[in-house]
Protein backbone atom coordinates (compact mmCIF):
# COMPACT_ATOMS: atom_id res chain seq x y z
CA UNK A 1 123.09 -54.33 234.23
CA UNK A 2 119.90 -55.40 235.96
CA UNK A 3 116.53 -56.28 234.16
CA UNK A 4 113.37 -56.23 236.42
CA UNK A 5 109.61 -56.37 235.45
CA UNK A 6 108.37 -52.69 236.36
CA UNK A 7 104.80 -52.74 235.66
CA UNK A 8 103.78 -52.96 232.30
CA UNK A 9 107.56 -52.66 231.33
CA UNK A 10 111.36 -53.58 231.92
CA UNK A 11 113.24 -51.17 233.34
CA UNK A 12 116.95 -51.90 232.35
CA UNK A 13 119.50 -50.49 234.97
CA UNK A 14 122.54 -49.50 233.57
CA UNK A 15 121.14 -50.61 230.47
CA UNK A 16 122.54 -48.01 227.17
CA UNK A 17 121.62 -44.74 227.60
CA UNK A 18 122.07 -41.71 224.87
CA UNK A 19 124.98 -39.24 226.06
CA UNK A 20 123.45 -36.45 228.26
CA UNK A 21 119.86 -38.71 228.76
CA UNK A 22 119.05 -40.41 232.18
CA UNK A 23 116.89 -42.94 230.32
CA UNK A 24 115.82 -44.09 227.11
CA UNK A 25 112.16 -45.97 225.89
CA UNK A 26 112.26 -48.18 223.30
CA UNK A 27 109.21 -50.41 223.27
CA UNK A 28 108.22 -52.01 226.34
CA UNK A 29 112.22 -51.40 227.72
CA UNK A 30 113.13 -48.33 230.01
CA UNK A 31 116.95 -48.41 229.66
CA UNK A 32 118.31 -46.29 232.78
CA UNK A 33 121.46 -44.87 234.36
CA UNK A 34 122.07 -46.57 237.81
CA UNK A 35 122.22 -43.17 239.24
CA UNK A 36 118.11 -42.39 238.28
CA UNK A 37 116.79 -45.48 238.52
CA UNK A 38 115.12 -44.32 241.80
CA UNK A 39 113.59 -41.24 240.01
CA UNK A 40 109.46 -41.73 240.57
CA UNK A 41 109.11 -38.70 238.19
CA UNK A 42 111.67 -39.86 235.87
CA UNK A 43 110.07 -43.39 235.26
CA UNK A 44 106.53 -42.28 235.33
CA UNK A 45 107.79 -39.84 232.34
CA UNK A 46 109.24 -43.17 230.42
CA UNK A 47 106.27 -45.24 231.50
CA UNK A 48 104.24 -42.68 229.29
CA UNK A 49 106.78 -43.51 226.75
CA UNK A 50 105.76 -47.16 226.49
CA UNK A 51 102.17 -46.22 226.74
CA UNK A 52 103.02 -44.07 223.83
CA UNK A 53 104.54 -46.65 221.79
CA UNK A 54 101.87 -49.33 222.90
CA UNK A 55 99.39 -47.07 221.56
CA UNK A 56 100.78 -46.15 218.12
CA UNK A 57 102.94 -49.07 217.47
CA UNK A 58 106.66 -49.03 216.72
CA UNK A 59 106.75 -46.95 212.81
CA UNK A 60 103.79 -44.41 214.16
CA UNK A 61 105.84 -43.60 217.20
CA UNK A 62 108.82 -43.14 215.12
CA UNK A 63 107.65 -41.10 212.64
CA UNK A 64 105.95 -39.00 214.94
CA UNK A 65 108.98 -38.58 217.47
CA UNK A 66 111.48 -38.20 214.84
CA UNK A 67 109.42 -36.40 212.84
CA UNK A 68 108.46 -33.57 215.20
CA UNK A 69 112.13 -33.53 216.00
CA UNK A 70 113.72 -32.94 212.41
CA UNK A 71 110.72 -30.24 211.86
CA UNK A 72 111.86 -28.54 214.88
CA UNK A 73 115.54 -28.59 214.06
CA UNK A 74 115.12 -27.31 210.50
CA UNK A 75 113.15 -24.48 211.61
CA UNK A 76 116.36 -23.49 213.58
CA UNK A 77 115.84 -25.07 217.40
CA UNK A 78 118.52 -26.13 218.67
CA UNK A 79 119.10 -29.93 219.78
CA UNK A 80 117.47 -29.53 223.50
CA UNK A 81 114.59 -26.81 222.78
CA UNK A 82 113.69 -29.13 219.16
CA UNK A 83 113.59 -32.21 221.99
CA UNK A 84 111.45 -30.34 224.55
CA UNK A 85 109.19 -29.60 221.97
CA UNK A 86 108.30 -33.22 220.63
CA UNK A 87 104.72 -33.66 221.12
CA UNK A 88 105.29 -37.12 222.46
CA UNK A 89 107.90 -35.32 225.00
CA UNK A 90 105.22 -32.81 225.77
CA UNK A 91 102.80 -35.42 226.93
CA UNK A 92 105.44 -37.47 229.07
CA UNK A 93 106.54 -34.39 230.61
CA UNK A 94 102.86 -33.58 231.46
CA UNK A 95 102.46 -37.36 232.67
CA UNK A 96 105.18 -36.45 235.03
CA UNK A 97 104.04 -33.86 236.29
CA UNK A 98 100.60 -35.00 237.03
CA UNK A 99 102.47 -37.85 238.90
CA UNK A 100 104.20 -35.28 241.14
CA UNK A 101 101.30 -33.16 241.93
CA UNK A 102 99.59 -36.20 243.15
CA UNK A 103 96.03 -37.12 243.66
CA UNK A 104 95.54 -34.02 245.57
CA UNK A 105 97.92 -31.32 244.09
CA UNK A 106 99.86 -31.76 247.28
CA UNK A 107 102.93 -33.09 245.65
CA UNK A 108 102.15 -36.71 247.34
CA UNK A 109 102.64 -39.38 245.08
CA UNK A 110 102.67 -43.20 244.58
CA UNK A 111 104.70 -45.29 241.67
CA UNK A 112 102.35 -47.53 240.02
């Protein structure tokens, strides 16, 4: 495992990771398989993450992630469309994609 300042954050490479994730947030710590830790989009996506749970602090996070995630799942979603549809998920994933567009919608982008 390597731990590096990355930012605002750690990244931890080959840090734990959930079975069938490439990373994991948990505070200010971006846990990572060795095999995406050179994903710009990937890391901008968890970077939202600890913007996320900067903002709302650990229990709001929490209960707002695992929240949206249990109402999803009881009203029949399975485990990957319940996930996709986290709010918090939402937002990363739009993070993400803003990062790959690029300043100019040309794809071109810069990790920072």
């Amino acid at each position: 495992m390597r731990l590096q300042r990355h930012g605002d954050h750690w990244l931890l490479v080959g840090g734990p990771v959930p079975p069938g994730s490439a990373a994991i947030t948990i505070g200010s710590v971006v846990s990572v398989r060795r095999r995406f830790a050179g994903d710009a989009r990937l890391l901008r996506h968890e970077a939202e993450h600890v913007r996320q749970w900067r903002e709302l602090g650990k229990l709001e996070f929490l209960r707002q992630y695992l929240g949206a995630y249990v109402r999803w799942r009881r009203a029949g979603f399975a485990h990957q469309a319940a996930y996709r549809m986290i709010p918090l998920e939402v937002e990363a994933e739009a993070a993400a994609e803003r990062f790959e567009a690029g300043p100019g919608g040309d794809g071109a982008h810069a990790l920072g």
